[in-house]
PDB file of N, CA and C in Angstrom:
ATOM      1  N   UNK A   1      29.193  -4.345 -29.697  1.00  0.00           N
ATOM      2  CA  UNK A   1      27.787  -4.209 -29.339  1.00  0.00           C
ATOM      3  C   UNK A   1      27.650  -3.050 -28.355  1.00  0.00           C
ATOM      4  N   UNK A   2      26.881  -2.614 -28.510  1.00  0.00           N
ATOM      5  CA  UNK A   2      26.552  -1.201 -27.643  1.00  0.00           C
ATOM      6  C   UNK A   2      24.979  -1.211 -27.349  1.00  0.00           C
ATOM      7  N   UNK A   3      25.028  -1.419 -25.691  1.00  0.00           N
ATOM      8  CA  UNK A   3      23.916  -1.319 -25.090  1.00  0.00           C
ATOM      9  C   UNK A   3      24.016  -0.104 -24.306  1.00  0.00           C
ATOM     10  N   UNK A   4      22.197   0.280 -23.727  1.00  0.00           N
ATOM     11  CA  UNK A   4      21.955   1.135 -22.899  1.00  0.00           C
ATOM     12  C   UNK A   4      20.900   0.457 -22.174  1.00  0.00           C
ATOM     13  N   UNK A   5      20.451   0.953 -20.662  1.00  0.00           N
ATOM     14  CA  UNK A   5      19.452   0.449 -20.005  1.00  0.00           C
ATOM     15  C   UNK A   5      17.749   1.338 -20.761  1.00  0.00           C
ATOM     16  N   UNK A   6      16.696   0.494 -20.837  1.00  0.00           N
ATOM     17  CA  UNK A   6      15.379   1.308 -20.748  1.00  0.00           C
ATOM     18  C   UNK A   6      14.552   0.789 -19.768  1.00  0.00           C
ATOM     19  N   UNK A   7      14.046   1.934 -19.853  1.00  0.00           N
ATOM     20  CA  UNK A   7      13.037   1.894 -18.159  1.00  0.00           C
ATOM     21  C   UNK A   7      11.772   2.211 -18.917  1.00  0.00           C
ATOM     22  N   UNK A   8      10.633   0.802 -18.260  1.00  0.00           N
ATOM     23  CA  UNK A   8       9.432   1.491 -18.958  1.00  0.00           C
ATOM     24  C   UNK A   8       8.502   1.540 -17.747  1.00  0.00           C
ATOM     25  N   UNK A   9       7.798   2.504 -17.971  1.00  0.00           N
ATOM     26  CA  UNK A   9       6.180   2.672 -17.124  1.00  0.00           C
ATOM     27  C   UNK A   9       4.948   2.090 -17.629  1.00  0.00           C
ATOM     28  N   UNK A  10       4.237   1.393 -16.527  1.00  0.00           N
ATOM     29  CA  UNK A  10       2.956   0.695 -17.073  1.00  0.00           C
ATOM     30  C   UNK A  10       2.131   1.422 -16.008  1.00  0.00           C
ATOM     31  N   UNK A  11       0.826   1.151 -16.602  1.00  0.00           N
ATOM     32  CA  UNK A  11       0.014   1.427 -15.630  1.00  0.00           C
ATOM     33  C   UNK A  11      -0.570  -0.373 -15.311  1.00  0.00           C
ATOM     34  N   UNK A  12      -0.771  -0.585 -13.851  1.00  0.00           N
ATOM     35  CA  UNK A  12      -0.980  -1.707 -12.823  1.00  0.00           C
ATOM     36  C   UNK A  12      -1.993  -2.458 -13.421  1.00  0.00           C
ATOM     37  N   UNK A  13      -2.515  -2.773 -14.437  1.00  0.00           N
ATOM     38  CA  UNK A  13      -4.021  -3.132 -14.577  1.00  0.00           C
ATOM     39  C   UNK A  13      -3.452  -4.527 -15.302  1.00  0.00           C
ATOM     40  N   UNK A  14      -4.849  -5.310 -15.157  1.00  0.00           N
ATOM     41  CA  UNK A  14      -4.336  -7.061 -15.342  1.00  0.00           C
ATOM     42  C   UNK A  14      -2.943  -7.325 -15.260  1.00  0.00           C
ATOM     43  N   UNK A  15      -1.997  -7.590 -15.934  1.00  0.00           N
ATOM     44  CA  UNK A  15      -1.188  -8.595 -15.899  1.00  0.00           C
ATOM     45  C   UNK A  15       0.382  -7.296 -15.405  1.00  0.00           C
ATOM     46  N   UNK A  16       0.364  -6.459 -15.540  1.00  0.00           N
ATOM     47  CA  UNK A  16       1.207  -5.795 -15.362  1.00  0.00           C
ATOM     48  C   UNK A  16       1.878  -5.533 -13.844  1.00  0.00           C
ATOM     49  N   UNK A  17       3.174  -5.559 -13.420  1.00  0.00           N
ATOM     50  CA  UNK A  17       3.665  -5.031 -12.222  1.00  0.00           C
ATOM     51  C   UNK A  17       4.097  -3.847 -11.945  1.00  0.00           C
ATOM     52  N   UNK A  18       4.219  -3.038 -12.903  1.00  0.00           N
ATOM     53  CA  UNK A  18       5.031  -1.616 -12.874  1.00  0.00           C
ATOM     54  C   UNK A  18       5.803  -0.956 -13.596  1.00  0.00           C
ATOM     55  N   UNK A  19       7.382  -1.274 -13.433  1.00  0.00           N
ATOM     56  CA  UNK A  19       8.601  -1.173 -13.920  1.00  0.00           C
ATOM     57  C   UNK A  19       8.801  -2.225 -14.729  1.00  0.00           C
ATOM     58  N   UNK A  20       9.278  -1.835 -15.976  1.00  0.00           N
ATOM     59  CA  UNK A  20      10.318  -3.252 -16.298  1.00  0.00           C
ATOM     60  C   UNK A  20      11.578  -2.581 -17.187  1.00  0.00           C
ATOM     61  N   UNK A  21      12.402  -3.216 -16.818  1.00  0.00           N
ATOM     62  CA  UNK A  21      14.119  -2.626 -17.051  1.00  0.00           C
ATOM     63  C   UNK A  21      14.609  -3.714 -18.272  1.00  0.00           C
ATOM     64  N   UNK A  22      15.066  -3.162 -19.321  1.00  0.00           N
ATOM     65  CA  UNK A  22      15.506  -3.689 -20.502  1.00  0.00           C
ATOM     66  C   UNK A  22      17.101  -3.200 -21.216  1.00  0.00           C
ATOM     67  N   UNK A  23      17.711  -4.199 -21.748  1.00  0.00           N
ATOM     68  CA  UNK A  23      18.530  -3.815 -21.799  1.00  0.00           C
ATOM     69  C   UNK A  23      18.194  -3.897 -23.425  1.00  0.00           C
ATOM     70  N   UNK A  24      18.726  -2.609 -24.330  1.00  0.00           N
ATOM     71  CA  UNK A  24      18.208  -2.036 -25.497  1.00  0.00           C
ATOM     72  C   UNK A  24      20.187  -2.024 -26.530  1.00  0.00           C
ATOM     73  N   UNK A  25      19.645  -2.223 -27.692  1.00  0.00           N
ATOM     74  CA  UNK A  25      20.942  -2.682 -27.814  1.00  0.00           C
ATOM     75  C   UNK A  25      20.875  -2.162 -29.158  1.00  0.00           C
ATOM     76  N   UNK A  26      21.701  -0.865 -29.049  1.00  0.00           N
ATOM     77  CA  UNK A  26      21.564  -0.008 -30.331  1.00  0.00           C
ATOM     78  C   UNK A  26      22.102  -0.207 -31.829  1.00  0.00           C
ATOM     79  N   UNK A  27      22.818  -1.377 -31.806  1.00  0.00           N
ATOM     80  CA  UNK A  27      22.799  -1.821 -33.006  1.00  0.00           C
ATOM     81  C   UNK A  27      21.926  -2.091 -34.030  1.00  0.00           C
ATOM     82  N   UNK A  28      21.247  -3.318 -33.272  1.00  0.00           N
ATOM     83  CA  UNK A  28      20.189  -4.062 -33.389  1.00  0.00           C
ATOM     84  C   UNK A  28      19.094  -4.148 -33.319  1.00  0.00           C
ATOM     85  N   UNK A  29      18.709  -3.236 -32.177  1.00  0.00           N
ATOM     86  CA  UNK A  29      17.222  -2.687 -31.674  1.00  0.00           C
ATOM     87  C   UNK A  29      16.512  -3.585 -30.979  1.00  0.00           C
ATOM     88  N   UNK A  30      17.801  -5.048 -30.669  1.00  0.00           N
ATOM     89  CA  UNK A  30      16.836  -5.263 -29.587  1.00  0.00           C
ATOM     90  C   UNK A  30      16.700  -5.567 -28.826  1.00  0.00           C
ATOM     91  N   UNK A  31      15.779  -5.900 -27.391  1.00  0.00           N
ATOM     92  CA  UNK A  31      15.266  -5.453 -26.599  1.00  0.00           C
ATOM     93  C   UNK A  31      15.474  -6.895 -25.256  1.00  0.00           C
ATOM     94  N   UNK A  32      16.440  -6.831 -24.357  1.00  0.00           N
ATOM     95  CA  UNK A  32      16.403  -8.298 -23.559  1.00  0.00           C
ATOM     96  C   UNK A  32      16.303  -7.460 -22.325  1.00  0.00           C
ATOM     97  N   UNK A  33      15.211  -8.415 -21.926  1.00  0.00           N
ATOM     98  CA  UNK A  33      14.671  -8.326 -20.383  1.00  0.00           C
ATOM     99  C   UNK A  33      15.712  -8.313 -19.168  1.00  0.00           C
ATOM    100  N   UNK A  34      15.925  -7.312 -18.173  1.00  0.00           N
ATOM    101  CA  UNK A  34      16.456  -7.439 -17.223  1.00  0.00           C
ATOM    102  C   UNK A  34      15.978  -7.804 -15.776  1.00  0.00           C
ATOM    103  N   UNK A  35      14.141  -6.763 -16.206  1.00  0.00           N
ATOM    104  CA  UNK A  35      13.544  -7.636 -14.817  1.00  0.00           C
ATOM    105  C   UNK A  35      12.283  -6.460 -14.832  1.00  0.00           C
ATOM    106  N   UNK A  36      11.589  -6.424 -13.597  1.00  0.00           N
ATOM    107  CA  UNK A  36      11.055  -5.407 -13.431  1.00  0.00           C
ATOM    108  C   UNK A  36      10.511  -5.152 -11.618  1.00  0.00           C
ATOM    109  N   UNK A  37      10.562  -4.207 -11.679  1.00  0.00           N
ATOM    110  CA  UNK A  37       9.941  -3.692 -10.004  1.00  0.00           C
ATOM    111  C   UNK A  37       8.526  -3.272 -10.054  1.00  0.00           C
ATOM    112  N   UNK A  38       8.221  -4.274  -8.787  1.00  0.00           N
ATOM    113  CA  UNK A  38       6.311  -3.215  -8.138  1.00  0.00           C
ATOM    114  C   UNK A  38       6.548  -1.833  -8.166  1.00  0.00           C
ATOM    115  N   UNK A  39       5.230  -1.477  -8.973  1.00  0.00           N
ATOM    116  CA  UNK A  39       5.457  -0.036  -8.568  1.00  0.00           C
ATOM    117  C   UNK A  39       4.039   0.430  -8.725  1.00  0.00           C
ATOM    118  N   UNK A  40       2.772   1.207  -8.533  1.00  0.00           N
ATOM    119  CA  UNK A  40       1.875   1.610  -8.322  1.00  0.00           C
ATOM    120  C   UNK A  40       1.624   2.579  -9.385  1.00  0.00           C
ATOM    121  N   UNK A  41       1.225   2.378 -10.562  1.00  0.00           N
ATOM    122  CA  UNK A  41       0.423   3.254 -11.778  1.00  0.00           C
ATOM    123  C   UNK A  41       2.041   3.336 -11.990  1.00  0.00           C
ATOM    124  N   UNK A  42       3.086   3.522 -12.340  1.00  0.00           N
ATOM    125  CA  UNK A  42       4.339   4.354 -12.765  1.00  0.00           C
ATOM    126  C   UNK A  42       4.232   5.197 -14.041  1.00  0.00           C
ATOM    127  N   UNK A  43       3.372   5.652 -14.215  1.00  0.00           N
ATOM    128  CA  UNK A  43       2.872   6.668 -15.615  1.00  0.00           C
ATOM    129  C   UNK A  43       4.326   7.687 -16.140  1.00  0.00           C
ATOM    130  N   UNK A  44       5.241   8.396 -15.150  1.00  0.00           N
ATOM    131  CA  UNK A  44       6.183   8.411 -15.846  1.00  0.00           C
ATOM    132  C   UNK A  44       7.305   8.264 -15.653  1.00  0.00           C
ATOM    133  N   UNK A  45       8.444   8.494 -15.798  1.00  0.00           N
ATOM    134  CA  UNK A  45       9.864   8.120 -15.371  1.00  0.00           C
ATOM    135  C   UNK A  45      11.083   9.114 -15.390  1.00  0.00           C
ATOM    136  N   UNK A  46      11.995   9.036 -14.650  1.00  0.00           N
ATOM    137  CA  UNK A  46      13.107  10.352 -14.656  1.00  0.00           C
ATOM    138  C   UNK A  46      14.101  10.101 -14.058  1.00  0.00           C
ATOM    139  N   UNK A  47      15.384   9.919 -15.163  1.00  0.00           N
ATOM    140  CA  UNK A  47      16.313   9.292 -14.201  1.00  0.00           C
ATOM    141  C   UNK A  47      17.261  10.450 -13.647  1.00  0.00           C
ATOM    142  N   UNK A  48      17.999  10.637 -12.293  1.00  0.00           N
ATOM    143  CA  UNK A  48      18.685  11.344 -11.670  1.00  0.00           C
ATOM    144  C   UNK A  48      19.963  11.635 -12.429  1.00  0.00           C
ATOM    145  N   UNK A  49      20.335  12.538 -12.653  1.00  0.00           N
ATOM    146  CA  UNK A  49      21.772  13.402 -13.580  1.00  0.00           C
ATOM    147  C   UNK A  49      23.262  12.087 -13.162  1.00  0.00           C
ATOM    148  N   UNK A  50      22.966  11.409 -11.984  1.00  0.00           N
ATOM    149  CA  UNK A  50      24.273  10.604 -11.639  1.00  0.00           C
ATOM    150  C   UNK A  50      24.250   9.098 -12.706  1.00  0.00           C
ATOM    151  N   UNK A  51      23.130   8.757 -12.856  1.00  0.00           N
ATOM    152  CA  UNK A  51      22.161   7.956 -13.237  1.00  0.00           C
ATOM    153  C   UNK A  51      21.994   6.828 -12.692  1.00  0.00           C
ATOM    154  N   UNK A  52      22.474   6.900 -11.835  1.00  0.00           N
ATOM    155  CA  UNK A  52      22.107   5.927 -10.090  1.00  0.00           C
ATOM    156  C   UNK A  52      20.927   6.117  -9.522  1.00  0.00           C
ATOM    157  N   UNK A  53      19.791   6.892 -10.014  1.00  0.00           N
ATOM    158  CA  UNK A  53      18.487   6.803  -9.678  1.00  0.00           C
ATOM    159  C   UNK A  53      16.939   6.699 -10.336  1.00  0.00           C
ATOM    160  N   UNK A  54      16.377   6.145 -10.502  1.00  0.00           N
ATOM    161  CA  UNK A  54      15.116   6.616 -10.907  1.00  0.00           C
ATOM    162  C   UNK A  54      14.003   6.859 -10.158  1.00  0.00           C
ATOM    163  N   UNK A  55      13.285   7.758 -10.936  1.00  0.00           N
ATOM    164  CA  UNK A  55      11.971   8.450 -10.418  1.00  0.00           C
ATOM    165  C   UNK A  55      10.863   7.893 -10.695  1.00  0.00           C
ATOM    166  N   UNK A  56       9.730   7.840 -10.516  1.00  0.00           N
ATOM    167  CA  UNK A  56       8.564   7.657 -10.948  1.00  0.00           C
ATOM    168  C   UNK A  56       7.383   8.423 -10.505  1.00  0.00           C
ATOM    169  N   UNK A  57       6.614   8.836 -10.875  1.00  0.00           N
ATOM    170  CA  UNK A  57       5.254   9.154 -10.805  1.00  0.00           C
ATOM    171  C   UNK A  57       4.105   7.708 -10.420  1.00  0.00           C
ATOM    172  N   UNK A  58       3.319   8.044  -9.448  1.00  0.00           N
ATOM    173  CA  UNK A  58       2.403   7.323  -9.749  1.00  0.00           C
ATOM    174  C   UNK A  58       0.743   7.760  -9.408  1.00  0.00           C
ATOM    175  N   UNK A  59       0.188   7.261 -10.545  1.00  0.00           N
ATOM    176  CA  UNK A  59      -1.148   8.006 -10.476  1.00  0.00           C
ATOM    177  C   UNK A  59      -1.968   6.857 -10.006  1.00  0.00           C
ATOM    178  N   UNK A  60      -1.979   7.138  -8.540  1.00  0.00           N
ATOM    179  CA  UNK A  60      -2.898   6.763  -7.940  1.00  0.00           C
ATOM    180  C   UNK A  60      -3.759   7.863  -6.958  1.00  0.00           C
ATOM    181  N   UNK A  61      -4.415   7.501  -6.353  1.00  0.00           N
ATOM    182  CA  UNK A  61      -5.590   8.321  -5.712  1.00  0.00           C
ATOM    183  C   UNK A  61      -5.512   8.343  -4.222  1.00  0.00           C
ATOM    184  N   UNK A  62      -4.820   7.585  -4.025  1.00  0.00           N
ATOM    185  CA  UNK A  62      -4.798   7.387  -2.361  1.00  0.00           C
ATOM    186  C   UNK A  62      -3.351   7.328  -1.686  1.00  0.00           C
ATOM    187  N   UNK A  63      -2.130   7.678  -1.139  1.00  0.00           N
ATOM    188  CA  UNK A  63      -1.486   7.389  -0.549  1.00  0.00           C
ATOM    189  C   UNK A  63      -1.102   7.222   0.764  1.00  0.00           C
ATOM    190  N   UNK A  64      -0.552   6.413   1.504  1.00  0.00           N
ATOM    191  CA  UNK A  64      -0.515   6.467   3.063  1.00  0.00           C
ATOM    192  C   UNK A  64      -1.650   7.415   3.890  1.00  0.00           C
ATOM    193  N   UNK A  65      -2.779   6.778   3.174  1.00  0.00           N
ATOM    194  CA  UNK A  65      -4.442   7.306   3.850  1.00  0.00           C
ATOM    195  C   UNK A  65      -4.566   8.714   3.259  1.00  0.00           C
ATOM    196  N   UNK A  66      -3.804   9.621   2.948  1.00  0.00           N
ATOM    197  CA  UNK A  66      -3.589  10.459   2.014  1.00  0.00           C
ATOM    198  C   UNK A  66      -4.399  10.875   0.469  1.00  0.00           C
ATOM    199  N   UNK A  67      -5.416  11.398  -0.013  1.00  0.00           N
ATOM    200  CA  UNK A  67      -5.938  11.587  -0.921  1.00  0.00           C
ATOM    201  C   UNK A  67      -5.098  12.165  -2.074  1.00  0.00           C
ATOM    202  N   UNK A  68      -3.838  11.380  -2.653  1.00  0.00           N
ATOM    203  CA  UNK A  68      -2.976  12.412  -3.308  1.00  0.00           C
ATOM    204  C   UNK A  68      -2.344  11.155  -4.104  1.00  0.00           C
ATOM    205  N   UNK A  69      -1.586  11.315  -5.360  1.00  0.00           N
ATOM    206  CA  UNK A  69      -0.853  11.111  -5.599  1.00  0.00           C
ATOM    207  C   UNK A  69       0.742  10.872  -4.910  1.00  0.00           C
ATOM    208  N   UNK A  70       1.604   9.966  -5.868  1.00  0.00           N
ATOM    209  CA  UNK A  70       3.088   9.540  -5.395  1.00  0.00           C
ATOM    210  C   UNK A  70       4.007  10.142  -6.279  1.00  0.00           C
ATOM    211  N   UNK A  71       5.388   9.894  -5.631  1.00  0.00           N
ATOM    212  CA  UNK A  71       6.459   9.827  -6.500  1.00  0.00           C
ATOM    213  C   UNK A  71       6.807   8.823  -5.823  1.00  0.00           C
ATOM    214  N   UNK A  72       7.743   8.060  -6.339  1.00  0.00           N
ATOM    215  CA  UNK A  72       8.752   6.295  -5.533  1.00  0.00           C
ATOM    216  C   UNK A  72      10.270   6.714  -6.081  1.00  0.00           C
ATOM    217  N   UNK A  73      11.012   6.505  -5.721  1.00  0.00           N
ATOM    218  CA  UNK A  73      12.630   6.198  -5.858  1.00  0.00           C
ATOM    219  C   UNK A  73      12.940   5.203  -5.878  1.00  0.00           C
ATOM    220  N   UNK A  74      14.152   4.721  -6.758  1.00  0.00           N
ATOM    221  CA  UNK A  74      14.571   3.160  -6.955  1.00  0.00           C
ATOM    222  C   UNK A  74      16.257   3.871  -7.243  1.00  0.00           C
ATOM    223  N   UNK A  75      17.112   3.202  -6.503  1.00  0.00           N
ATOM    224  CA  UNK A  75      18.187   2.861  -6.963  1.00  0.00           C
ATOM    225  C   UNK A  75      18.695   1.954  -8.091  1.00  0.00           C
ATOM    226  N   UNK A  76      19.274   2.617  -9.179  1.00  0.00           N
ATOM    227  CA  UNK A  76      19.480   1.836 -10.106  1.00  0.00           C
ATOM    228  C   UNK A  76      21.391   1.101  -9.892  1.00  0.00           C
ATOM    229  N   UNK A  77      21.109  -0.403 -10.003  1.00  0.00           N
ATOM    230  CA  UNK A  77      22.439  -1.073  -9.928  1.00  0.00           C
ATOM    231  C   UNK A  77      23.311  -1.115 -11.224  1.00  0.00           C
ATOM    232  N   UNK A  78      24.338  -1.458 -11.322  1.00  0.00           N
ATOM    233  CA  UNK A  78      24.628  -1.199 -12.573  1.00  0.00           C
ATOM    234  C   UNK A  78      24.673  -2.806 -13.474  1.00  0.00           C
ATOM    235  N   UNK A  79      23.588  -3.840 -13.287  1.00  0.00           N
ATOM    236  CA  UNK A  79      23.526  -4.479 -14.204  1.00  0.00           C
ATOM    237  C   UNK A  79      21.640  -4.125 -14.846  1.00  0.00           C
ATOM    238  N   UNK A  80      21.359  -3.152 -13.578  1.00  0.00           N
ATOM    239  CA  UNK A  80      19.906  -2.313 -14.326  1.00  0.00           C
ATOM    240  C   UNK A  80      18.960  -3.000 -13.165  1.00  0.00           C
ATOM    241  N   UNK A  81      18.955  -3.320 -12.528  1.00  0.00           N
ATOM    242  CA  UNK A  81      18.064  -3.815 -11.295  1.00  0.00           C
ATOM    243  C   UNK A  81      17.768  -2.375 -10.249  1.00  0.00           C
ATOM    244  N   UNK A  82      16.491  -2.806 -10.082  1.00  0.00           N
ATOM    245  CA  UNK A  82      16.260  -1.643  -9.425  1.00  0.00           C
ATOM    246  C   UNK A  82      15.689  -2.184  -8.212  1.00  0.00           C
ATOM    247  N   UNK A  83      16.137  -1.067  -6.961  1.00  0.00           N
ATOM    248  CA  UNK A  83      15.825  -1.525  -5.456  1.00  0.00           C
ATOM    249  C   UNK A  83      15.051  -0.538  -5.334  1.00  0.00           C
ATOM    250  N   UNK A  84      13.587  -0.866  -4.491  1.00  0.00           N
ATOM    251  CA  UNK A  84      12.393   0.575  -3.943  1.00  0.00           C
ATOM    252  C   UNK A  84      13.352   1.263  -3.002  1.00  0.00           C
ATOM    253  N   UNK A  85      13.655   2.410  -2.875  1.00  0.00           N
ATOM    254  CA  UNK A  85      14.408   3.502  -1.631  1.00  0.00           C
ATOM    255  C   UNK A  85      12.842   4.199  -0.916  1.00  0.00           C
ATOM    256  N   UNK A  86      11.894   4.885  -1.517  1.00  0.00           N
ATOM    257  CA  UNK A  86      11.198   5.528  -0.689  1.00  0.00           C
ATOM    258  C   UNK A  86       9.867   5.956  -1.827  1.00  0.00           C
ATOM    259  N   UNK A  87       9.294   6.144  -0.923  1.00  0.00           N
ATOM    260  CA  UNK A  87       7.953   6.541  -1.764  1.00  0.00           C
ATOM    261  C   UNK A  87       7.011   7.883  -0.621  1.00  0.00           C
ATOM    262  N   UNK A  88       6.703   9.335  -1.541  1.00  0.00           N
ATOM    263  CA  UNK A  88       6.239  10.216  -0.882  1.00  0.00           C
ATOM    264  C   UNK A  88       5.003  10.595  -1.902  1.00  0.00           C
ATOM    265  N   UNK A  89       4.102  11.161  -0.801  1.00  0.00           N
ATOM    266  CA  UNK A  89       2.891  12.139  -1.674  1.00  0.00           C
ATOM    267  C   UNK A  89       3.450  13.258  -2.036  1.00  0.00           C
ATOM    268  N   UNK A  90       2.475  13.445  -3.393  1.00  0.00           N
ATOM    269  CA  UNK A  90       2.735  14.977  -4.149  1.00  0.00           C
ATOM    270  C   UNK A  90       2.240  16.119  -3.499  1.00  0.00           C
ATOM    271  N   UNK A  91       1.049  15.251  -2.626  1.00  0.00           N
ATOM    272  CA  UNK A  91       0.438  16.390  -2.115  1.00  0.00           C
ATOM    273  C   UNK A  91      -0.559  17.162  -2.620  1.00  0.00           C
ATOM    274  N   UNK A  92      -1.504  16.523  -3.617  1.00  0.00           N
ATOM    275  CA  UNK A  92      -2.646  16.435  -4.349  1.00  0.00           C
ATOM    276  C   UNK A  92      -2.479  15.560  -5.170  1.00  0.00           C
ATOM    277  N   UNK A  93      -4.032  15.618  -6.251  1.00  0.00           N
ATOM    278  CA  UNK A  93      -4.195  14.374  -7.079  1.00  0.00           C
ATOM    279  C   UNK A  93      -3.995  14.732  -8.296  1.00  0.00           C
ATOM    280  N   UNK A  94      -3.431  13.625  -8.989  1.00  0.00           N
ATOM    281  CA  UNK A  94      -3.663  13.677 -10.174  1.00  0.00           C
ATOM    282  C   UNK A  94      -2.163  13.652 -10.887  1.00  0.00           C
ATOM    283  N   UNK A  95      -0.928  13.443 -10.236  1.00  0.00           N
ATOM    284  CA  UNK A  95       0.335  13.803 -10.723  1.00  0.00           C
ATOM    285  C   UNK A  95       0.762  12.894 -12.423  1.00  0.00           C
ATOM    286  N   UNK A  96       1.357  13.433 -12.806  1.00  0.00           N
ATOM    287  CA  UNK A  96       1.148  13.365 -14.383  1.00  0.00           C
ATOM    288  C   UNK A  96       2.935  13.152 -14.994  1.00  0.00           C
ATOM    289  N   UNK A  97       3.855  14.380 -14.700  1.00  0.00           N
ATOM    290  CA  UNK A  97       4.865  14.657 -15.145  1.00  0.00           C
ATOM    291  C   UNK A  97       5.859  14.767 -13.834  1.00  0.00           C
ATOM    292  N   UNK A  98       7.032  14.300 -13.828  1.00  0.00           N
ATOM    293  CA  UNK A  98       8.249  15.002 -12.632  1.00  0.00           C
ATOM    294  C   UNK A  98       9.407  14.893 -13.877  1.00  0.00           C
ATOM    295  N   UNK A  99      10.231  16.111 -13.393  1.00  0.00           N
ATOM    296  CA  UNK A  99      11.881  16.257 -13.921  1.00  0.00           C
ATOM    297  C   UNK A  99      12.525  16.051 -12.356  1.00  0.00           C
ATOM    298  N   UNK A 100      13.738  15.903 -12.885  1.00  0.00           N
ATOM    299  CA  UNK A 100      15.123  16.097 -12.132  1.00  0.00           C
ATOM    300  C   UNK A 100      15.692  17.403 -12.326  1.00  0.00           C
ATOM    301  N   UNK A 101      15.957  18.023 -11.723  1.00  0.00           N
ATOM    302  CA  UNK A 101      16.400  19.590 -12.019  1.00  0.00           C
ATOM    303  C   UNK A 101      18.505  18.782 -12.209  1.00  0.00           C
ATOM    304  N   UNK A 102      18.453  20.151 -12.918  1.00  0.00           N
ATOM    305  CA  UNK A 102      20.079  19.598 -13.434  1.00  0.00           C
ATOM    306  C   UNK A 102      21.512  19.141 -12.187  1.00  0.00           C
ATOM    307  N   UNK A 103      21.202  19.773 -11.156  1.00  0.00           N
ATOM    308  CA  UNK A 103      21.904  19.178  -9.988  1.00  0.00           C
ATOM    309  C   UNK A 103      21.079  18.253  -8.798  1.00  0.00           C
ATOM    310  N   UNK A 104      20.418  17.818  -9.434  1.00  0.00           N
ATOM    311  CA  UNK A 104      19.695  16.237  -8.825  1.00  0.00           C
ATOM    312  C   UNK A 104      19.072  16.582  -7.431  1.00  0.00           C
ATOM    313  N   UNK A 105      19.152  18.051  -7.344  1.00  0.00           N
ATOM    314  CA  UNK A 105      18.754  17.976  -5.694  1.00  0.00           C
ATOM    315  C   UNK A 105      17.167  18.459  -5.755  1.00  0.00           C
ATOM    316  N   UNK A 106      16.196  18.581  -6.863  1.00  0.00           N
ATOM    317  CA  UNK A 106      15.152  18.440  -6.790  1.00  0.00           C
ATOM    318  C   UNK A 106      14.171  18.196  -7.632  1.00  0.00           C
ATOM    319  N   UNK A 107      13.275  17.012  -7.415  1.00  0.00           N
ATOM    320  CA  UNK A 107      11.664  16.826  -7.951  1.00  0.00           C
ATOM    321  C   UNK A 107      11.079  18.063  -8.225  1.00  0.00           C
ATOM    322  N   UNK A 108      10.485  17.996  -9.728  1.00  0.00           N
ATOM    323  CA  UNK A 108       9.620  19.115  -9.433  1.00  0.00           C
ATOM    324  C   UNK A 108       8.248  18.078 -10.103  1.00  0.00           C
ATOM    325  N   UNK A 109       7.315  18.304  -9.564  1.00  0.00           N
ATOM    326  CA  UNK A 109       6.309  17.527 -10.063  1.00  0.00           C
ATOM    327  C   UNK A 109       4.783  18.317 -10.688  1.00  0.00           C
ATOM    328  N   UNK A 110       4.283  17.916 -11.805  1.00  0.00           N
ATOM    329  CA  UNK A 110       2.815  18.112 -12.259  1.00  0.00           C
ATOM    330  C   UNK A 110       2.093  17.519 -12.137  1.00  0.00           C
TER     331      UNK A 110
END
């Protein structure tokens, strides 16, 4: 059997929390729950080149009194659980897209 982790983005509205981490199982196609993390709009996702991290976007409108958009960090464990590390503004509104540049040392965000 050959699995991989998936990471999905929701946006926050009724019943949703954020993140949810699945373990995807390429044989078969399918799909068992590992869990999921709060996370604020997470519209998109980007995991770090080590793959000990993920990224997120979140499109919201307001941060730490801030009129701007987020990005959040989560440490990824290796049974796929993810811990919040930090959360910063983009520094305007409206953020949409982030990569990982190929040596992990920077966000670039849209």
């Amino acid at each position: 059997m050959s699995n991989t982790l998936a990471f999905i983005g929701t946006y926050t509205r009724d019943d949703s929390v954020g993140i949810y981490v699945y373990n995807y199982n390429t044989e078969t196609g399918e799909l068992a729950s590992v869990g999921s993390i709060e996370s604020d709009n997470p519209s998109f996702l980007a995991i770090h080149p080590s793959g000990n991290f993920l990224y997120a976007i979140n499109e919201i409108s307001e941060i730490n009194g801030e009129k701007a958009g987020g990005i959040s960090a989560f440490a990824i464990a290796d049974s796929g659980e993810l811990t919040a590390l930090n959360q910063q503004s983009v520094k305007g509104p409206g953020p949409c897209h982030l990569c990982i540049d190929a040596t992990g040392k920077y966000a670039l965000v849209a």
